[in-house]
C-alpha atoms as a PDB file:
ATOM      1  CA  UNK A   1       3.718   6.948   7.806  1.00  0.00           C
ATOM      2  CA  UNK A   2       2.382  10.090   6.273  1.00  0.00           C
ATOM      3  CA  UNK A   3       0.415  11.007   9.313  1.00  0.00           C
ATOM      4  CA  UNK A   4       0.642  14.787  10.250  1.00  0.00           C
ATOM      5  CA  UNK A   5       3.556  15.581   8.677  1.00  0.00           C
ATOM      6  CA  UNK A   6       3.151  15.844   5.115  1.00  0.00           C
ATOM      7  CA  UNK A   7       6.310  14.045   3.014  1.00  0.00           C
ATOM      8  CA  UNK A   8       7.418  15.375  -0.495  1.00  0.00           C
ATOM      9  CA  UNK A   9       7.660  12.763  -3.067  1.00  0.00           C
ATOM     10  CA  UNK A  10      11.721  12.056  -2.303  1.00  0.00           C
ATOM     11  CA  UNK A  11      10.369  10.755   1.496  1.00  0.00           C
ATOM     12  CA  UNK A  12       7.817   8.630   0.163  1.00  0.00           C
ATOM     13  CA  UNK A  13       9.937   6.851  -2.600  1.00  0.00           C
ATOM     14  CA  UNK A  14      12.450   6.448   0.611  1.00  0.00           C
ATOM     15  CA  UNK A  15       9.947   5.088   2.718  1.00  0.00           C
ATOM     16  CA  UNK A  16       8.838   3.004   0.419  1.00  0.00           C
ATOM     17  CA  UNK A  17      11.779   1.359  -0.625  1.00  0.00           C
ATOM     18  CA  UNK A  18      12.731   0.892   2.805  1.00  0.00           C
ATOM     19  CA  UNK A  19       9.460  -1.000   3.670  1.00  0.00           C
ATOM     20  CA  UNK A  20      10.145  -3.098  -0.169  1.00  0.00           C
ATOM     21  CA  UNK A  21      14.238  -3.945   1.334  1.00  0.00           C
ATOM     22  CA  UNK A  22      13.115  -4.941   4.771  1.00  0.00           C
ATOM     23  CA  UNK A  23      10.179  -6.815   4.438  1.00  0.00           C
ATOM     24  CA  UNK A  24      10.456  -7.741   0.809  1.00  0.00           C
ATOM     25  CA  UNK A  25      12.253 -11.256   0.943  1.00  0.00           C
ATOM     26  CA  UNK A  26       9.979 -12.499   3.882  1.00  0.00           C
ATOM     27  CA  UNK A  27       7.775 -15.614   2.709  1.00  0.00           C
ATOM     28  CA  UNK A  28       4.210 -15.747   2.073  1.00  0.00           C
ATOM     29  CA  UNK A  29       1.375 -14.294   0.090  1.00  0.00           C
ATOM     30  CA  UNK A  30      -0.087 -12.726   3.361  1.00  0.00           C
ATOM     31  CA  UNK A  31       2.948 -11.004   4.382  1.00  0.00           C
ATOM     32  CA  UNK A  32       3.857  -9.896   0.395  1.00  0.00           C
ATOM     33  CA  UNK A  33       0.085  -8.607   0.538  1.00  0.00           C
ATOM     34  CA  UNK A  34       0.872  -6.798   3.527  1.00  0.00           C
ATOM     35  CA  UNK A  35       3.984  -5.169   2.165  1.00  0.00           C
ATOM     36  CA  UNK A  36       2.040  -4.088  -0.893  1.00  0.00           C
ATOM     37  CA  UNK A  37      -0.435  -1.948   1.121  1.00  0.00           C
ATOM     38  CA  UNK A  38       2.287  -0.311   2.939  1.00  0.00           C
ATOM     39  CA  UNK A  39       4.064   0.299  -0.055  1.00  0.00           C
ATOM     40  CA  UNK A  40       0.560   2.081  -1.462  1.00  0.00           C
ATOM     41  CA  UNK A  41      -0.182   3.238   1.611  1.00  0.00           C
ATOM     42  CA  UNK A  42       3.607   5.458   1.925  1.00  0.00           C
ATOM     43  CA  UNK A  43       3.064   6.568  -1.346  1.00  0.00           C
ATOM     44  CA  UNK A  44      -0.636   7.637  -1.428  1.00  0.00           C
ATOM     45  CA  UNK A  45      -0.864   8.865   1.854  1.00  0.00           C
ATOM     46  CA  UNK A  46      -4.312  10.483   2.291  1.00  0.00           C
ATOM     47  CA  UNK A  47      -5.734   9.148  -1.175  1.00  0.00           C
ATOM     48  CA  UNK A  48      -4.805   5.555   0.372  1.00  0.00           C
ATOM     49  CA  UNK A  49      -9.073   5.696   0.600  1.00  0.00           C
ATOM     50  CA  UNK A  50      -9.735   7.040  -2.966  1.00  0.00           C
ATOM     51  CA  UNK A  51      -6.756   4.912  -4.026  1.00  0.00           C
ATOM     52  CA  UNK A  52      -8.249   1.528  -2.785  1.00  0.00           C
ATOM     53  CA  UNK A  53     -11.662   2.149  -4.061  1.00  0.00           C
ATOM     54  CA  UNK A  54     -11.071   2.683  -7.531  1.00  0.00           C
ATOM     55  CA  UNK A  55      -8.518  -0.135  -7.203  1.00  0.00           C
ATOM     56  CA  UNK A  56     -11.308  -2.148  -6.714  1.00  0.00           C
ATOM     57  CA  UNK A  57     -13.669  -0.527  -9.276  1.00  0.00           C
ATOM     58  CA  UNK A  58     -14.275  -2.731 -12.477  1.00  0.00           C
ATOM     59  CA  UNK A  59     -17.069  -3.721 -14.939  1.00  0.00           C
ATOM     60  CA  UNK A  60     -19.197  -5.387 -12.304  1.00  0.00           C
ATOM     61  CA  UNK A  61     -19.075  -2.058 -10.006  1.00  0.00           C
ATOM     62  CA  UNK A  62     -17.422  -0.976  -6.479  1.00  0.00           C
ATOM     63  CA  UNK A  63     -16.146  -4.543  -5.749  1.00  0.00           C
ATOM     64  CA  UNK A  64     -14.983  -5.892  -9.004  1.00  0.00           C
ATOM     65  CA  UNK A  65     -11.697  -6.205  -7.347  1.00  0.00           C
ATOM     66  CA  UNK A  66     -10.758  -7.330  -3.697  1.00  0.00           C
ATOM     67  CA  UNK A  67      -7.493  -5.512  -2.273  1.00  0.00           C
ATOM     68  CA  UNK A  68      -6.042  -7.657   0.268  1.00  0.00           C
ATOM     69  CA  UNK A  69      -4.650  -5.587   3.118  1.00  0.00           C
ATOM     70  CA  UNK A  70      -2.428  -9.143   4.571  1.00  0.00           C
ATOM     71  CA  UNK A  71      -0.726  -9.396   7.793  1.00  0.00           C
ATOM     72  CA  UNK A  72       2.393  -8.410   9.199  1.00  0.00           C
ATOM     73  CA  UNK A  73       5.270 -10.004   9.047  1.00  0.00           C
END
């Protein structure tokens, strides 16, 4: 998605929504999961990394949270 060409904001909200109108009405937690993280993944780009791990930060340290990367549709 973001790869070597760097998007502006307008792209990624593009991208994103495309991802959210084709994939969005496909059943199951796994593929709604998957969506999700492609969704964060258009709109974080290279902080996708820094992004997940605070995510996942909480009271009880680094893996407080699980983020669920799913499978594709």
């Amino acid at each position: 998605m973001c790869g070597s060409g760097k998007m502006n904001d307008k792209q990624k909200i593009k991208t994103a929504l495309e991802f959210i109108s084709q994939y969005g009405g496909i059943d199951g937690a796994h593929h709604k999961a998957w969506l999700i993280d492609q969704v964060v993944r258009t709109l974080t780009c290279e902080q996708y990394t820094k992004w997940i791990k605070e995510y996942c930060f909480g009271d009880d340290g680094d893996n407080t949270y699980e983020w669920d990367e799913g499978i594709p549709p």
